[in-house]
C-alpha atoms as a PDB file:
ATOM      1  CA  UNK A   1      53.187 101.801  92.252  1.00  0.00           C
ATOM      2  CA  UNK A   2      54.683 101.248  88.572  1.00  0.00           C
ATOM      3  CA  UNK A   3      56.841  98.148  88.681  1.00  0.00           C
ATOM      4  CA  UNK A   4      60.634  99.526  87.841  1.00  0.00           C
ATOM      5  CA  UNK A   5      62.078  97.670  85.077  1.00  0.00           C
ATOM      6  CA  UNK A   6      65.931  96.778  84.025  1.00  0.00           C
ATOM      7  CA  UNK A   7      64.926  98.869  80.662  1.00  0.00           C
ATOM      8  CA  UNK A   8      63.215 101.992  82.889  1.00  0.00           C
ATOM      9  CA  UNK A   9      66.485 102.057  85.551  1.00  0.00           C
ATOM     10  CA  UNK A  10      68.676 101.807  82.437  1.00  0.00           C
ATOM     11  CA  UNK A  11      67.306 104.489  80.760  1.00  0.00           C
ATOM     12  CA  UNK A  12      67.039 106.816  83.326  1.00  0.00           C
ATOM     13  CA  UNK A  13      70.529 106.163  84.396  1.00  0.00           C
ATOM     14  CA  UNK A  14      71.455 107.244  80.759  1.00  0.00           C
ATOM     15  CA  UNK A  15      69.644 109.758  80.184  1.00  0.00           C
ATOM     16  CA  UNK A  16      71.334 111.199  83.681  1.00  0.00           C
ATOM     17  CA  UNK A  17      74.787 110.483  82.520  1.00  0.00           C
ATOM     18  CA  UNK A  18      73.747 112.391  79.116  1.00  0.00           C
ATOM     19  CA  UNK A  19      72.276 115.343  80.612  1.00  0.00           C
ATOM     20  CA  UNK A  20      74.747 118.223  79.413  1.00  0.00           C
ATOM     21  CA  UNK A  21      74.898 122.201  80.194  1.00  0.00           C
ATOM     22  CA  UNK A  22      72.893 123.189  77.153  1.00  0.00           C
ATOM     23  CA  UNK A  23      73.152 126.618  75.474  1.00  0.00           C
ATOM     24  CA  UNK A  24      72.571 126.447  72.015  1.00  0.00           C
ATOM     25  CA  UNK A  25      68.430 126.783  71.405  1.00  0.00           C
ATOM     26  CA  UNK A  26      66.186 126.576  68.681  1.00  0.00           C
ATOM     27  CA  UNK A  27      62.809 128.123  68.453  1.00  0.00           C
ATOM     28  CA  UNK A  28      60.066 126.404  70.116  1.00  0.00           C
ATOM     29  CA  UNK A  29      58.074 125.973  72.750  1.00  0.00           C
ATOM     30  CA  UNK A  30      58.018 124.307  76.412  1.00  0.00           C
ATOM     31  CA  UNK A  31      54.668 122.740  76.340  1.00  0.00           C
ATOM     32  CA  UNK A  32      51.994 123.198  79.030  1.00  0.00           C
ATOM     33  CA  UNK A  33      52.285 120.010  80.109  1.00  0.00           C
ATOM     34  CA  UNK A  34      56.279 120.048  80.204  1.00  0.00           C
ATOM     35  CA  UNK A  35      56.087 122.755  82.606  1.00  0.00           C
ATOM     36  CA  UNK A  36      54.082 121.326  84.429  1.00  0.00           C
ATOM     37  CA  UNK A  37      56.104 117.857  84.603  1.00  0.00           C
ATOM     38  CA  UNK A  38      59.621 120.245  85.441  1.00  0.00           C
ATOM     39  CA  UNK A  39      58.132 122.073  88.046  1.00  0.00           C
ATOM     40  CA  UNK A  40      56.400 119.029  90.015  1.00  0.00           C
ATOM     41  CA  UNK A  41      59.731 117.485  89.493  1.00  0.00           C
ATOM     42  CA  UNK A  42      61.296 120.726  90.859  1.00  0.00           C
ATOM     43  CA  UNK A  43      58.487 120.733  93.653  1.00  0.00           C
ATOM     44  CA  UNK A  44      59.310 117.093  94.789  1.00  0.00           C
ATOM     45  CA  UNK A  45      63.602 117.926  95.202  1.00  0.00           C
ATOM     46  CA  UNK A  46      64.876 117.011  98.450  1.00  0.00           C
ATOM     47  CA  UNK A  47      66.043 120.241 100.619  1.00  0.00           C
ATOM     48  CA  UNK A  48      67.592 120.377 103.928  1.00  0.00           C
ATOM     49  CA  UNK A  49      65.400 119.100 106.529  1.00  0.00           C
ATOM     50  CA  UNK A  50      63.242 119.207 104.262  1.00  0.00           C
ATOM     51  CA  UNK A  51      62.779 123.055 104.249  1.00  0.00           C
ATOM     52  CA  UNK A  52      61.426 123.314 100.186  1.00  0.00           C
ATOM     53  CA  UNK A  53      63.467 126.977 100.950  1.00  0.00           C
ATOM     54  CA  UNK A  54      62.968 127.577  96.525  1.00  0.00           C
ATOM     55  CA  UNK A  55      60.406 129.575  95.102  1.00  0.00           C
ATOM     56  CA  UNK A  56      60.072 129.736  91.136  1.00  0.00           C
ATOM     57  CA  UNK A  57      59.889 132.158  88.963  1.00  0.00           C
ATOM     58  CA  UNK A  58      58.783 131.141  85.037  1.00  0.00           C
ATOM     59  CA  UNK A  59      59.716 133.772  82.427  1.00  0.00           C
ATOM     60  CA  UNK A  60      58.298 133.148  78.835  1.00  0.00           C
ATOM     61  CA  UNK A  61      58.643 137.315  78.577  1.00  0.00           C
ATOM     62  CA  UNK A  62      61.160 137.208  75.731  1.00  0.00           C
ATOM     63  CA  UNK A  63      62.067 140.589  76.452  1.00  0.00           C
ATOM     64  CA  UNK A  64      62.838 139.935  80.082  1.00  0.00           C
ATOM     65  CA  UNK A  65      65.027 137.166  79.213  1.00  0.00           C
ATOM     66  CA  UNK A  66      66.917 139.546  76.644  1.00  0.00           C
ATOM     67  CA  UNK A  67      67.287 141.628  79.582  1.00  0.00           C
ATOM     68  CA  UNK A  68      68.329 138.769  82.012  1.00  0.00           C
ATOM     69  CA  UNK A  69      70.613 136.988  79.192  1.00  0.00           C
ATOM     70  CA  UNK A  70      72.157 140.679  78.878  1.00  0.00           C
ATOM     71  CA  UNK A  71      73.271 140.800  82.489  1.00  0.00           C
ATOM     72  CA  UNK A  72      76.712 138.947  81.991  1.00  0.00           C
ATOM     73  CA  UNK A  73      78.597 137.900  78.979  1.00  0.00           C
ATOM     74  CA  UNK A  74      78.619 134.650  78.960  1.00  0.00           C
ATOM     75  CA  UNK A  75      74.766 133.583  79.692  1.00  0.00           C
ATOM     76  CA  UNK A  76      73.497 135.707  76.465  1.00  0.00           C
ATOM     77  CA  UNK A  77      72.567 131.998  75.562  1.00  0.00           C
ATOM     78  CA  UNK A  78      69.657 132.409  77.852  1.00  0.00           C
ATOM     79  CA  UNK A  79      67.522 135.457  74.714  1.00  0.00           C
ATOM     80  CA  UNK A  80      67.300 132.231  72.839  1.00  0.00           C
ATOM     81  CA  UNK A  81      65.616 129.587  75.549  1.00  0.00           C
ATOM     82  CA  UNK A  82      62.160 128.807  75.243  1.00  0.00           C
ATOM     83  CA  UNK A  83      61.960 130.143  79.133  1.00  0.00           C
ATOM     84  CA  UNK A  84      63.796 130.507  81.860  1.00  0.00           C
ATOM     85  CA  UNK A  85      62.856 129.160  85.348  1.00  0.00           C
ATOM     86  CA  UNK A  86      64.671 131.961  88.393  1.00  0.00           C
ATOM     87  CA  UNK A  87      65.344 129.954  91.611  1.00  0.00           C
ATOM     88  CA  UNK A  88      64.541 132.610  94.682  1.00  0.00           C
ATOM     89  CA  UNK A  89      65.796 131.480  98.048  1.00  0.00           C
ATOM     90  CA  UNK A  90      65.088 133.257 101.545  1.00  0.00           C
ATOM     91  CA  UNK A  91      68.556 134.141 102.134  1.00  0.00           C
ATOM     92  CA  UNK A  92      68.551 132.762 105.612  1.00  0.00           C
ATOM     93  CA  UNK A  93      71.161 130.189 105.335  1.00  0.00           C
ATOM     94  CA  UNK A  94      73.587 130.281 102.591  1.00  0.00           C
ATOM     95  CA  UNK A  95      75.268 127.335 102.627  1.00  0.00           C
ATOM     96  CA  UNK A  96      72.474 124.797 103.164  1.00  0.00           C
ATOM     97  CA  UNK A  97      70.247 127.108 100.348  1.00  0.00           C
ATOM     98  CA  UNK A  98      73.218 126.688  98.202  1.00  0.00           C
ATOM     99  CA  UNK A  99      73.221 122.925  98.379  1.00  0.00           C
ATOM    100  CA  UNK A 100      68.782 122.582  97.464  1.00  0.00           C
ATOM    101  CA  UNK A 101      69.755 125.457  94.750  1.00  0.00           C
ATOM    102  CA  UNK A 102      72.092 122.860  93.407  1.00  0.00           C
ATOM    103  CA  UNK A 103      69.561 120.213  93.718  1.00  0.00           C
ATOM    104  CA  UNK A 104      66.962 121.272  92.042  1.00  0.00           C
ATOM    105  CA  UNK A 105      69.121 122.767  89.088  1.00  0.00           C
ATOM    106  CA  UNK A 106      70.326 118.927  88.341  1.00  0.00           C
ATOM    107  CA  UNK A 107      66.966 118.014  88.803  1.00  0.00           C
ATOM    108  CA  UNK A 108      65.842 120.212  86.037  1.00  0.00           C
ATOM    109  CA  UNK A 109      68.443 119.897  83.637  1.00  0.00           C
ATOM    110  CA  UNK A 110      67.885 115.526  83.857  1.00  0.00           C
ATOM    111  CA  UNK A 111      63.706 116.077  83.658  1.00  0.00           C
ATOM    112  CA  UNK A 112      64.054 118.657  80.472  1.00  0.00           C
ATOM    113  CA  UNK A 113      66.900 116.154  78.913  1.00  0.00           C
ATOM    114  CA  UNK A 114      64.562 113.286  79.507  1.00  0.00           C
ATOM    115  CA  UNK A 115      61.327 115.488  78.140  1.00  0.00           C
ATOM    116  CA  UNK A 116      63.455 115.947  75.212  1.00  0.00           C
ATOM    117  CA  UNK A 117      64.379 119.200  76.029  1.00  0.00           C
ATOM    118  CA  UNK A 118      67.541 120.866  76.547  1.00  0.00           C
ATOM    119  CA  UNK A 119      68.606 123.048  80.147  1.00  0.00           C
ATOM    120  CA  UNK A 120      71.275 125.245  81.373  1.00  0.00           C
ATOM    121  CA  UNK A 121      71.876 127.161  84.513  1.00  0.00           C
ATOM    122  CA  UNK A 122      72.951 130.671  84.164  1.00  0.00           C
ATOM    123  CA  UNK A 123      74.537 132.390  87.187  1.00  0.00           C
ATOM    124  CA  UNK A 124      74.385 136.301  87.706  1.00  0.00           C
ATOM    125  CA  UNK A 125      77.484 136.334  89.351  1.00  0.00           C
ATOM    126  CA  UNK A 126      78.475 139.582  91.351  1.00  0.00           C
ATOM    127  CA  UNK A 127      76.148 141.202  93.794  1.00  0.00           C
ATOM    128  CA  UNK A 128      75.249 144.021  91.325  1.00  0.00           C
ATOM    129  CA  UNK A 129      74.353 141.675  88.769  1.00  0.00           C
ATOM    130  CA  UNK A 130      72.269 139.570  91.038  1.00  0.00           C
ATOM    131  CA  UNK A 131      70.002 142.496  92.453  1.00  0.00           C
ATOM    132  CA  UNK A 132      69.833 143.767  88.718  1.00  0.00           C
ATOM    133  CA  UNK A 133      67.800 140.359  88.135  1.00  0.00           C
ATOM    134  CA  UNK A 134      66.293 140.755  91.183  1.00  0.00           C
ATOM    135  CA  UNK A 135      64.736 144.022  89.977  1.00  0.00           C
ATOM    136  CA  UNK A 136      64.212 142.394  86.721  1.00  0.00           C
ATOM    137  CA  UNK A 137      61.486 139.786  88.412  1.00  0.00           C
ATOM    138  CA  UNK A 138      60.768 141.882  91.436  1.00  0.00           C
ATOM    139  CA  UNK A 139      62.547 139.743  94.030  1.00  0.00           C
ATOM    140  CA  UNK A 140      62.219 141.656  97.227  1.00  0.00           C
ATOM    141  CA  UNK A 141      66.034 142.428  97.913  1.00  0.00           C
ATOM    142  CA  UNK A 142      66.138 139.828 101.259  1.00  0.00           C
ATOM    143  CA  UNK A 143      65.723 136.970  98.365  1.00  0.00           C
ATOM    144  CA  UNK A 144      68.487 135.132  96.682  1.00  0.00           C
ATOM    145  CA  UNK A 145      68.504 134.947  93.110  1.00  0.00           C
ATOM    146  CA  UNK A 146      72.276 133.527  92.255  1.00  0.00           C
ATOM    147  CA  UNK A 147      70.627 131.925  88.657  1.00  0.00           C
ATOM    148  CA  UNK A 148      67.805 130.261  86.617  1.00  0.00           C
ATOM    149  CA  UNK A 149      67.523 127.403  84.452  1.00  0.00           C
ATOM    150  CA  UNK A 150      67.062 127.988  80.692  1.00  0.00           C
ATOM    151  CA  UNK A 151      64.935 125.655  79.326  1.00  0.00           C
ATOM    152  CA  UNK A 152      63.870 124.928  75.537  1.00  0.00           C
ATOM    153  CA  UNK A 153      64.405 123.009  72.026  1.00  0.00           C
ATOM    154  CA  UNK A 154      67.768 122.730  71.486  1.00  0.00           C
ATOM    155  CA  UNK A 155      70.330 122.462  68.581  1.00  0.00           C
ATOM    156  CA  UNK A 156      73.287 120.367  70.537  1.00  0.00           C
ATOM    157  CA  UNK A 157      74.653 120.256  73.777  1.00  0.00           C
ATOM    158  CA  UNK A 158      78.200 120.747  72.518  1.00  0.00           C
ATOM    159  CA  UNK A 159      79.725 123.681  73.988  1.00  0.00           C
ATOM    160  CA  UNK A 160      80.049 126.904  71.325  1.00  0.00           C
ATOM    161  CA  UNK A 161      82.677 128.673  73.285  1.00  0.00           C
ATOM    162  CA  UNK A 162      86.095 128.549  71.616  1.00  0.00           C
ATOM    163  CA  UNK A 163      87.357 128.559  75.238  1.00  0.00           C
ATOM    164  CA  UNK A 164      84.804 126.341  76.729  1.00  0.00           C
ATOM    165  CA  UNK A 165      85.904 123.105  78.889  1.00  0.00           C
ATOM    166  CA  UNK A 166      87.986 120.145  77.140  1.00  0.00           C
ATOM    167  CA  UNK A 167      85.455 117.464  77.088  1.00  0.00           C
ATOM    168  CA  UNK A 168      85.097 114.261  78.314  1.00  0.00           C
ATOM    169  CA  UNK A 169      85.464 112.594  82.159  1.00  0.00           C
ATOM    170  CA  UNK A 170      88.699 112.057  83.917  1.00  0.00           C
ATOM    171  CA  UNK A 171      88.838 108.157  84.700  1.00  0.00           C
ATOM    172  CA  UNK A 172      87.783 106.453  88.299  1.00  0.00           C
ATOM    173  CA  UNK A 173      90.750 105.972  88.554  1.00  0.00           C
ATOM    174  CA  UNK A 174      91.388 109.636  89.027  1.00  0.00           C
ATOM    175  CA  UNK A 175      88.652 110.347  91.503  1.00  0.00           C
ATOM    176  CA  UNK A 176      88.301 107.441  93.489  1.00  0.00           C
ATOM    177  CA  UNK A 177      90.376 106.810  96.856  1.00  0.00           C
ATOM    178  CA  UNK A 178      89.301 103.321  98.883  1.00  0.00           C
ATOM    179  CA  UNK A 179      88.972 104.180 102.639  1.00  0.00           C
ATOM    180  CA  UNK A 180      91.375 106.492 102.588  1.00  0.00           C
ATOM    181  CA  UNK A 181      92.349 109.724 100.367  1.00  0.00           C
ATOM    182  CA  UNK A 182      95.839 108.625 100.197  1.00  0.00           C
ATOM    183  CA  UNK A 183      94.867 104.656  99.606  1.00  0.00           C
END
């Protein structure tokens, strides 16, 4: 096993507090070997009781991710990604699929930051939209497909939406309680 090092923890640990939404691309590509590196690191999330409940769908087709970017207004971001990874679940259990869907989308977004790449999750939204993807990839209609993962070169990970979220962290301060919420 690779010894861990003060300079390896420390720059994973940044690179996780770095990792941003991204969804401003550039044109490139997602090597071979990238993929490959994402998708053992998607392979290898923890899931609930260990259930591995995602499949994975890659789309390089740069129509199909016209089509897919189409399907809301705010994830046209996703025509301009190098690919797209879909995240099918069985649709058994909702909640607990929910929770590895989230998972594995962090997981994603921190490997492609740390390849050098930039990630973002798109979300289809309402039921329509979602089984419009689904036909898209031809997801039998039992599946869950709530998003995919854009994944490519990237310009910046600063937000281009003149609406988009203030930035920055609210303090521990804010968010922390000691043993008890009102402590």
């Amino acid at each position: 096993m690779p010894e861990i090092t003060i300079a390896s923890v420390s720059d994973a640990l940044e690179a996780i507090r770095k990792t941003r939404q991204v969804r401003q691309y550039i044109d490139g590509e997602v090597s071979d070997e990238q993929l490959d590196t994402l998708l053992e690191i998607a392979r290898w999330t923890g899931s609930s009781r260990n259930t591995q409940p995602w499949r994975f769908i890659v789309v390089r087709d740069k129509a199909t991710l016209e089509q897919l970017s189409a399907l809301r207004e705010n994830i046209t971001w996703v025509a301009n990604a190098a690919l797209a990874i879909g995240l099918v679940s069985p649709g058994q259990n909702p909640p607990h699929e929910a929770y590895d869907e989230g998972r594995v989308t962090e997981r994603l977004l921190i490997a492609a930051r740390m390849l050098g790449l930039g990630a973002g999750t798109a979300w289809f939204g309402e039921p329509e939209r979602e089984a419009q993807a689904k036909a898209l990839l031809h997801v039998p209609e039992d599946r869950t497909l709530r998003s995919i993962v854009a994944i490519g070169p990237y310009e910046t990970s600063k937000d281009p939406r003149p609406t988009g979220p203030k930035p920055g962290r609210l303090s521990l301060d804010e968010l922390v309680h000691w043993d008890t919420w009102d402590s």
